[in-house]
PDB file of N, CA and C in Angstrom:
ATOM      1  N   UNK A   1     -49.291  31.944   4.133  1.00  0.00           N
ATOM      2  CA  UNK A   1     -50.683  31.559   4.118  1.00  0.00           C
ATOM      3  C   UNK A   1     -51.377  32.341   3.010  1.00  0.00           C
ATOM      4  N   UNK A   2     -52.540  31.916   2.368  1.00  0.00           N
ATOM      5  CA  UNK A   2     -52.858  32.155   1.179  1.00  0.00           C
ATOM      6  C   UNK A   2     -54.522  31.670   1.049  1.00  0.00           C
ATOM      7  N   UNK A   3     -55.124  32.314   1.184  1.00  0.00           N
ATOM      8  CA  UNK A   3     -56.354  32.501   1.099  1.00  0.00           C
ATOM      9  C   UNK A   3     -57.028  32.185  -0.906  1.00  0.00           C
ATOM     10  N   UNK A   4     -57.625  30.949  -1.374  1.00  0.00           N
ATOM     11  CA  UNK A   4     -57.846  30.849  -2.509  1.00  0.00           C
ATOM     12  C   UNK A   4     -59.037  30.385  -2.971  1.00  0.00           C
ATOM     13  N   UNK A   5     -60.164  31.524  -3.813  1.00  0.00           N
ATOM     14  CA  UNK A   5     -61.322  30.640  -4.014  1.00  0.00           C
ATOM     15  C   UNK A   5     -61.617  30.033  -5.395  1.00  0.00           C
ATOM     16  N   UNK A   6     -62.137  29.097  -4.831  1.00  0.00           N
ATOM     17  CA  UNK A   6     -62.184  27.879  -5.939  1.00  0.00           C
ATOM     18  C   UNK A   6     -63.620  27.870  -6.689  1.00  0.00           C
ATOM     19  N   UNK A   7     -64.105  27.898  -6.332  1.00  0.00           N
ATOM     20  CA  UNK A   7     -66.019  27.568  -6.906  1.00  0.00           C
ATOM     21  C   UNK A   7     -67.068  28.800  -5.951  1.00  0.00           C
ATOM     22  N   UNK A   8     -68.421  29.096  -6.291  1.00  0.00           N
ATOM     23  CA  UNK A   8     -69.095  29.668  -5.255  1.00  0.00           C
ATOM     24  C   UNK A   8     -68.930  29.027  -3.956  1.00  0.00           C
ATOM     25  N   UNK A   9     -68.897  29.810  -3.085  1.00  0.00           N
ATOM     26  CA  UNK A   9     -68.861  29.150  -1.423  1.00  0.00           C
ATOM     27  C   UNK A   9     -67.929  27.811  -1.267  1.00  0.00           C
ATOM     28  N   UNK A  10     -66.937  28.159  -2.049  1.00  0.00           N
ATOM     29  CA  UNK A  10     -65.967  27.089  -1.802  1.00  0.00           C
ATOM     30  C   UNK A  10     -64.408  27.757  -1.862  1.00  0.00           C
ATOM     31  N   UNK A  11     -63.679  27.551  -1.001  1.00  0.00           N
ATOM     32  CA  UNK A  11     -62.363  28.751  -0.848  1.00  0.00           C
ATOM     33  C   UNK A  11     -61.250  27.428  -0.163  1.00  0.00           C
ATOM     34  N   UNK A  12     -60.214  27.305  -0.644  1.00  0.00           N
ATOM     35  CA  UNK A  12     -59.168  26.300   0.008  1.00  0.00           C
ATOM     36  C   UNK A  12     -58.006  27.720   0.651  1.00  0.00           C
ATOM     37  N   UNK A  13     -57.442  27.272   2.112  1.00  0.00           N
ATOM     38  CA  UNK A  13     -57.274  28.012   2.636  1.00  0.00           C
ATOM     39  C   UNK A  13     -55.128  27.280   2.704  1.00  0.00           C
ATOM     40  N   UNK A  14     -54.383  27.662   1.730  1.00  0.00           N
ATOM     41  CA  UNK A  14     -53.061  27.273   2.132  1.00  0.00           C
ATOM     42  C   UNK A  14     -52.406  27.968   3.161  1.00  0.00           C
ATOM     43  N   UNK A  15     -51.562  26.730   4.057  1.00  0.00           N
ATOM     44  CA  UNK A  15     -50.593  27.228   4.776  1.00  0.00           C
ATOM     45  C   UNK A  15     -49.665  26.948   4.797  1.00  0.00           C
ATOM     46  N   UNK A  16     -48.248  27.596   5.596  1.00  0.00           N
ATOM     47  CA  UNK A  16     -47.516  27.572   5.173  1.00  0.00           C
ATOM     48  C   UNK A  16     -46.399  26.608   5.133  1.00  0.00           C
ATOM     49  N   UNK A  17     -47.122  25.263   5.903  1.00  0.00           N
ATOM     50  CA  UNK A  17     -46.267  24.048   5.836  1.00  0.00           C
ATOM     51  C   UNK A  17     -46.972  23.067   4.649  1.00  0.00           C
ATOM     52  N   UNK A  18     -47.501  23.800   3.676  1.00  0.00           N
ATOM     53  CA  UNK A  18     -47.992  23.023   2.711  1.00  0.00           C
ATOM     54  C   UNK A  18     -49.461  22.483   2.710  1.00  0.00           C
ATOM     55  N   UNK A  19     -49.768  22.598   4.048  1.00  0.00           N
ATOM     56  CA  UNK A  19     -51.145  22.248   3.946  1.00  0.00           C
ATOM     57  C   UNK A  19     -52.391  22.611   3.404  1.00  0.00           C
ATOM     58  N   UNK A  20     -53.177  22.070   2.949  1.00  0.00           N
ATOM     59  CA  UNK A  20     -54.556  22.801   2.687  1.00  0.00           C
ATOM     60  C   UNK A  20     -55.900  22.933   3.217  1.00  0.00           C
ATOM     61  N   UNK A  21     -56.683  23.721   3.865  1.00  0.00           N
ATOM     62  CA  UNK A  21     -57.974  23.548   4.257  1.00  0.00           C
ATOM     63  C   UNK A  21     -58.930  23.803   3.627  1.00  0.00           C
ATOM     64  N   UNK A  22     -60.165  23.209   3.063  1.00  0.00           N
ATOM     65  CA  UNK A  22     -61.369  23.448   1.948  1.00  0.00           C
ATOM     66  C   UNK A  22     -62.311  24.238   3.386  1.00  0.00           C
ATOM     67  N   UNK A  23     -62.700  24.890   2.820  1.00  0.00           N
ATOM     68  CA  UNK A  23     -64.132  25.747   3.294  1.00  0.00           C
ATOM     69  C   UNK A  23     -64.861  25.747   2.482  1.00  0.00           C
ATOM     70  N   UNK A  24     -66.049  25.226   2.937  1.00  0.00           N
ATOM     71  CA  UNK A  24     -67.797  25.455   2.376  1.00  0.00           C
ATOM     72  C   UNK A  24     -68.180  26.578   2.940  1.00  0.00           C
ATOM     73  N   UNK A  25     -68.855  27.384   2.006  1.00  0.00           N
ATOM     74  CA  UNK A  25     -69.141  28.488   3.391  1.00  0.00           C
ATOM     75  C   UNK A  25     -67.891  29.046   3.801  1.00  0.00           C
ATOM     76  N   UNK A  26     -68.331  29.598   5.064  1.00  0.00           N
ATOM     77  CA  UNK A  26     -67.695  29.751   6.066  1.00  0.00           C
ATOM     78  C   UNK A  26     -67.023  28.569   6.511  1.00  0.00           C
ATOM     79  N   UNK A  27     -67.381  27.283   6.677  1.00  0.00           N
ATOM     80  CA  UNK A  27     -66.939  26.257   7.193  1.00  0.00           C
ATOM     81  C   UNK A  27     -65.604  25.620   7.027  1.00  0.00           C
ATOM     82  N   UNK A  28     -64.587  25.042   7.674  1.00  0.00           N
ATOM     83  CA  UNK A  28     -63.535  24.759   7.350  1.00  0.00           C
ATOM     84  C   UNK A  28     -63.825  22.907   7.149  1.00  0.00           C
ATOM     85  N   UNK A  29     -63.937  21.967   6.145  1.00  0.00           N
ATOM     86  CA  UNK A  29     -64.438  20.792   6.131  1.00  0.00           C
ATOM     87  C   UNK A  29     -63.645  19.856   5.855  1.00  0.00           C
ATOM     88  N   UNK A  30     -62.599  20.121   5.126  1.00  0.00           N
ATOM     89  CA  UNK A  30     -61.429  18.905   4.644  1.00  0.00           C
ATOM     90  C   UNK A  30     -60.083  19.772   4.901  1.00  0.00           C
ATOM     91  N   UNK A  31     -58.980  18.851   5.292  1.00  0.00           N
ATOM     92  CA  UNK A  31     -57.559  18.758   5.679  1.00  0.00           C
ATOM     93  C   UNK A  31     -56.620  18.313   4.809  1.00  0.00           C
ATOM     94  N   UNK A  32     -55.736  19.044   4.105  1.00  0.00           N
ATOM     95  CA  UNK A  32     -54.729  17.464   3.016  1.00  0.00           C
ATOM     96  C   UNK A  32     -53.536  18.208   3.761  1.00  0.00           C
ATOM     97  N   UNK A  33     -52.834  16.675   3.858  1.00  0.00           N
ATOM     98  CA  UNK A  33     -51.524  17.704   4.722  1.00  0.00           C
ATOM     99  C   UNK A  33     -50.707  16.433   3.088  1.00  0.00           C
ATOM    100  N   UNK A  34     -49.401  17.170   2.385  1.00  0.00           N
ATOM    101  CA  UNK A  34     -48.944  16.264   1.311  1.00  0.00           C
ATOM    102  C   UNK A  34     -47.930  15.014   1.554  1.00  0.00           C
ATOM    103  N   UNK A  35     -48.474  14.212   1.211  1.00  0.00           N
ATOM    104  CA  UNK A  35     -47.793  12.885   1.368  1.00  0.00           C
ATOM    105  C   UNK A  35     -48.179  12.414   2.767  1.00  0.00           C
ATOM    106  N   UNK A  36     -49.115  12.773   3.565  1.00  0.00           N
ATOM    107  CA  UNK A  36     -49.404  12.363   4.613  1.00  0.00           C
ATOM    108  C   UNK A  36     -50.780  11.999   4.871  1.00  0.00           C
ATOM    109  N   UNK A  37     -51.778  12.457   4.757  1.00  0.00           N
ATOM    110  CA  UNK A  37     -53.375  12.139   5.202  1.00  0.00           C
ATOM    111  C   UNK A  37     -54.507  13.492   4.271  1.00  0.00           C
ATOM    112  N   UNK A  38     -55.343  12.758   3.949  1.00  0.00           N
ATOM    113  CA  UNK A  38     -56.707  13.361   3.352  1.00  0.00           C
ATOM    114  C   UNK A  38     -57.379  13.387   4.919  1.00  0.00           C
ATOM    115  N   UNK A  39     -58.345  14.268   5.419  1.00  0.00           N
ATOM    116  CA  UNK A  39     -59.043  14.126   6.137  1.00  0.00           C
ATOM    117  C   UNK A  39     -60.595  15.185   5.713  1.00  0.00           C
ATOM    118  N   UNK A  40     -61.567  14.448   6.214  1.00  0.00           N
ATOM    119  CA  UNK A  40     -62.793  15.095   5.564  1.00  0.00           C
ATOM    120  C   UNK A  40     -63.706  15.248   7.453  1.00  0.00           C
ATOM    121  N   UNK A  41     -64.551  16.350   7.077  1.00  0.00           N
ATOM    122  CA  UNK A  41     -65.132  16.162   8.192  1.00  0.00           C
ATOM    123  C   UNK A  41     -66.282  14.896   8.718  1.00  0.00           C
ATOM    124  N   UNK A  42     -66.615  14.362   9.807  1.00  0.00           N
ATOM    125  CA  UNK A  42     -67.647  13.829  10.092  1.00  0.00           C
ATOM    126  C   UNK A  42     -69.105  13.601   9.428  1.00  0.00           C
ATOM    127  N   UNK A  43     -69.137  15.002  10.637  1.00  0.00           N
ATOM    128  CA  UNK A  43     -70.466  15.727  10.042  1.00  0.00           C
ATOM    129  C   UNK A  43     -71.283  15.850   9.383  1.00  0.00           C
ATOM    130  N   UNK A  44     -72.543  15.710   9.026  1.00  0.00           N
ATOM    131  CA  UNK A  44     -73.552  15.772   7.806  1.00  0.00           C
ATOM    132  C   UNK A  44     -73.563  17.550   7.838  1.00  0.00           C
ATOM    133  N   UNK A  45     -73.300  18.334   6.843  1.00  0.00           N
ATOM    134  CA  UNK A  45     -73.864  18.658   6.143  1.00  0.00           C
ATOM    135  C   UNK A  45     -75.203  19.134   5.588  1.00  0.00           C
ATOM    136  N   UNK A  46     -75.015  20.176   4.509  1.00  0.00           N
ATOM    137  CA  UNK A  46     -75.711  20.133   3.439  1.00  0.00           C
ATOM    138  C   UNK A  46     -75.540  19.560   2.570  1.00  0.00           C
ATOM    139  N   UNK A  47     -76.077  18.979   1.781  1.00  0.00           N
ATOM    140  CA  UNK A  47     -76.244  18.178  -0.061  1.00  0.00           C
ATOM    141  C   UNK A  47     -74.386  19.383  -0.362  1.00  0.00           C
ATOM    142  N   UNK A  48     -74.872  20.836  -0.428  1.00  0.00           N
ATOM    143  CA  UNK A  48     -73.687  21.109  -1.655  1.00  0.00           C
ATOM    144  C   UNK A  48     -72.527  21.035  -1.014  1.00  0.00           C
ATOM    145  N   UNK A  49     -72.150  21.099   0.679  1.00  0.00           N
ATOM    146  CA  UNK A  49     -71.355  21.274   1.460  1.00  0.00           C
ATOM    147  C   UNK A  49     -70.683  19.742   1.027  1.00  0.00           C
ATOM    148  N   UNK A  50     -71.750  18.870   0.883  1.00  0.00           N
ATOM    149  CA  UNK A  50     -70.980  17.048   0.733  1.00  0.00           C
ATOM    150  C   UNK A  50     -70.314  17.395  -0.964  1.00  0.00           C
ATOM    151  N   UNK A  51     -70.897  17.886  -1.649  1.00  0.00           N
ATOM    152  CA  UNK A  51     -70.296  18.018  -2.847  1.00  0.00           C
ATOM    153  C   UNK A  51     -69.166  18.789  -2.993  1.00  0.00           C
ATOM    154  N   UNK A  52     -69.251  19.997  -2.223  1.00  0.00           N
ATOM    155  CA  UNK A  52     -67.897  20.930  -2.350  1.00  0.00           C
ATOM    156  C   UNK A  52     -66.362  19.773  -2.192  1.00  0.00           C
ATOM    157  N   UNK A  53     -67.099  19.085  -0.920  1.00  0.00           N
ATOM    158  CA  UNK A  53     -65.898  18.064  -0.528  1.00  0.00           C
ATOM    159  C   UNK A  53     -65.092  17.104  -1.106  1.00  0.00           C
ATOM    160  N   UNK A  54     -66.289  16.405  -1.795  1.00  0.00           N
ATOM    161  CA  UNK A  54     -66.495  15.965  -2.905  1.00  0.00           C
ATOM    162  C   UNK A  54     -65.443  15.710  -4.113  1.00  0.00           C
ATOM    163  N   UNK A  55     -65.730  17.184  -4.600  1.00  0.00           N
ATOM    164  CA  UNK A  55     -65.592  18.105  -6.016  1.00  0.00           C
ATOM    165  C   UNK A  55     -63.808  18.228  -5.493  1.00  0.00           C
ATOM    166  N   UNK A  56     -63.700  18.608  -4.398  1.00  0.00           N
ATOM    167  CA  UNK A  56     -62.072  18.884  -3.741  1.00  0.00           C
ATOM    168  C   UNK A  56     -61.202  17.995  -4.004  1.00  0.00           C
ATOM    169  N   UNK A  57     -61.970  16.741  -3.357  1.00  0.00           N
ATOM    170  CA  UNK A  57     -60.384  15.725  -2.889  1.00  0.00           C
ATOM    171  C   UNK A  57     -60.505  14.862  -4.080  1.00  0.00           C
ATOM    172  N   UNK A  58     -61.829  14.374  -4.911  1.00  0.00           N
ATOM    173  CA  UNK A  58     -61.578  13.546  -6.168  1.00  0.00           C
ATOM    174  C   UNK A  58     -60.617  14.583  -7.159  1.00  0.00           C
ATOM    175  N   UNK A  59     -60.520  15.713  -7.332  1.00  0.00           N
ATOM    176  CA  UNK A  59     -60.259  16.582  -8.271  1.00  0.00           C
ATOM    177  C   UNK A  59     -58.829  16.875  -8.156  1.00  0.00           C
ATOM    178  N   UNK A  60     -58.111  16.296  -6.739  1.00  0.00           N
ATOM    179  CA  UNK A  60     -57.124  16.872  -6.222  1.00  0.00           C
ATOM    180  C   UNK A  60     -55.945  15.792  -5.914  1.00  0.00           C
ATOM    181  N   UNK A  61     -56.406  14.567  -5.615  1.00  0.00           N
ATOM    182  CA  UNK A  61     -56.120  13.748  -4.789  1.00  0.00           C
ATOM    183  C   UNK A  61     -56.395  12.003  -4.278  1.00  0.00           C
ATOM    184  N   UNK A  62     -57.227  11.906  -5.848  1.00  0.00           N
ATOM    185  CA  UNK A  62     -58.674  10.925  -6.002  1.00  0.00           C
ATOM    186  C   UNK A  62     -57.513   9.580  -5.958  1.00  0.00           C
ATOM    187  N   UNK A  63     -56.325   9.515  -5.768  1.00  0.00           N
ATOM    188  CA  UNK A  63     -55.656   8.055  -5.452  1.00  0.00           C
ATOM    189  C   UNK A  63     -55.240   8.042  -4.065  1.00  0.00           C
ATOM    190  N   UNK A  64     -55.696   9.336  -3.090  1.00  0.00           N
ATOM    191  CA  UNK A  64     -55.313   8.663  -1.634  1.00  0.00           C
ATOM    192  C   UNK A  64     -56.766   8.348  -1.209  1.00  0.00           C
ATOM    193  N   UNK A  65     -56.885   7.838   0.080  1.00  0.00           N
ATOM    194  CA  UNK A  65     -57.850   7.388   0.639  1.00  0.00           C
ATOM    195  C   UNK A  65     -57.565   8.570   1.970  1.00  0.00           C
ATOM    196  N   UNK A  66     -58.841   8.625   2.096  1.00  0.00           N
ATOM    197  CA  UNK A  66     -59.303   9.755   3.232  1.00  0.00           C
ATOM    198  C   UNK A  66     -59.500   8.870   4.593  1.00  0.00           C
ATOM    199  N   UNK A  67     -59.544   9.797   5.893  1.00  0.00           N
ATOM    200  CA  UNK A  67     -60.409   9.344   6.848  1.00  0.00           C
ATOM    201  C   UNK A  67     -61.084  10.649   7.598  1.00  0.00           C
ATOM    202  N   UNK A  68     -62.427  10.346   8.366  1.00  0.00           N
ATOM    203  CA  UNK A  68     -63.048  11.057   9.203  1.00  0.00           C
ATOM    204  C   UNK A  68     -62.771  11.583  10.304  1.00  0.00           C
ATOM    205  N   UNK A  69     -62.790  12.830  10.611  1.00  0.00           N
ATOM    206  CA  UNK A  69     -62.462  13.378  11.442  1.00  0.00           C
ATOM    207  C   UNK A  69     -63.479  14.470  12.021  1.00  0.00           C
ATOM    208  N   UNK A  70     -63.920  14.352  13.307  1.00  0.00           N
ATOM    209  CA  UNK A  70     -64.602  14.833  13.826  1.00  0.00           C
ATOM    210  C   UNK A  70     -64.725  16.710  13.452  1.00  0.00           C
ATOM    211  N   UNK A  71     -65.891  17.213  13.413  1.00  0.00           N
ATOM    212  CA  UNK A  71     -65.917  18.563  13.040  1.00  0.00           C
ATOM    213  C   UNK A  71     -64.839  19.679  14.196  1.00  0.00           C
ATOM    214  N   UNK A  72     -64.533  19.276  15.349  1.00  0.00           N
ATOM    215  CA  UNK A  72     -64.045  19.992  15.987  1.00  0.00           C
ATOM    216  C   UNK A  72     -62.736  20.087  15.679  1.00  0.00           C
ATOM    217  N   UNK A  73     -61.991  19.006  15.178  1.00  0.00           N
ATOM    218  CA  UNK A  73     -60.845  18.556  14.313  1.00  0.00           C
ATOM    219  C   UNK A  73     -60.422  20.267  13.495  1.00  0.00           C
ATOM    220  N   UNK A  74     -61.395  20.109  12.988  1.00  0.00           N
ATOM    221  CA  UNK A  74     -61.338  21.295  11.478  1.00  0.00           C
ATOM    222  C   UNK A  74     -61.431  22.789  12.190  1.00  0.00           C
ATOM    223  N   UNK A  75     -62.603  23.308  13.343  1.00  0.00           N
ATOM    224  CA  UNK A  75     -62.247  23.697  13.887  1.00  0.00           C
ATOM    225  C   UNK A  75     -61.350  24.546  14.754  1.00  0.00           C
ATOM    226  N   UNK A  76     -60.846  23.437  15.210  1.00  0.00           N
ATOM    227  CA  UNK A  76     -59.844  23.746  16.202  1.00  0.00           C
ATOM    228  C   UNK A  76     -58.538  24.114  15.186  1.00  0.00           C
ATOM    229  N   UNK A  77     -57.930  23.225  13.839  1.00  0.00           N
ATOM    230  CA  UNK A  77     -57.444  23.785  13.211  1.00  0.00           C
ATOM    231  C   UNK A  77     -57.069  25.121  12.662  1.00  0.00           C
ATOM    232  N   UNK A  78     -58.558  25.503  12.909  1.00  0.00           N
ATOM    233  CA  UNK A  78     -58.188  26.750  11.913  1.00  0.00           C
ATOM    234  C   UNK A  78     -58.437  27.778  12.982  1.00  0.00           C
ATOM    235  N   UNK A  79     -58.490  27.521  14.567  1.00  0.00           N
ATOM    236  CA  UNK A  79     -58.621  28.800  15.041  1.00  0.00           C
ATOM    237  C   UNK A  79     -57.269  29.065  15.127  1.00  0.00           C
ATOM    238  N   UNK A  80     -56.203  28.618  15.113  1.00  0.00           N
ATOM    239  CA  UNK A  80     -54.985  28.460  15.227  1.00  0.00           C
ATOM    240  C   UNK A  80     -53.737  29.686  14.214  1.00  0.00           C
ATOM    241  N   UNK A  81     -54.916  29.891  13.155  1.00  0.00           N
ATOM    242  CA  UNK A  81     -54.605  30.267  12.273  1.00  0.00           C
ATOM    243  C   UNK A  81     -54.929  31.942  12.166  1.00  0.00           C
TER     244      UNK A  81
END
């Protein structure tokens, strides 16, 4: 696991089955697990929190298609961790 920051208040959090978690903030908001699913949170947000997200998965990943996943999703993920 690997703790990595990317922009102000923006930090992607790797683990060790390849996955990645974006944090806004403190917040844990998007999921990419590879070759399997984009997931973004629900949730509204702030304006830069939608952009961090944004800025992530077009920059990263901009030919899969995402789906929504409830904030507890992200969450619960990362207490795990």
């Amino acid at each position: 696991m690997r703790i990595k920051p990317i922009a102000s208040n923006m930090t992607e959090l790797l683990l060790n089955d390849g996955s990645r978690v974006l944090f806004s903030y403190e917040t844990p908001v998007a999921h990419y697990k590879p070759s399997q699913f984009l997931y973004r949170t629900s949730r509204k947000w702030s304006v830069t929190t939608s952009k961090h997200i944004g800025k992530w998965d077009i920059a990263k990943w901009s030919d899969m298609p995402y789906s929504e996943m409830p904030q507890e999703y992200f969450d619960n993920l990362t207490e795990r961790v």
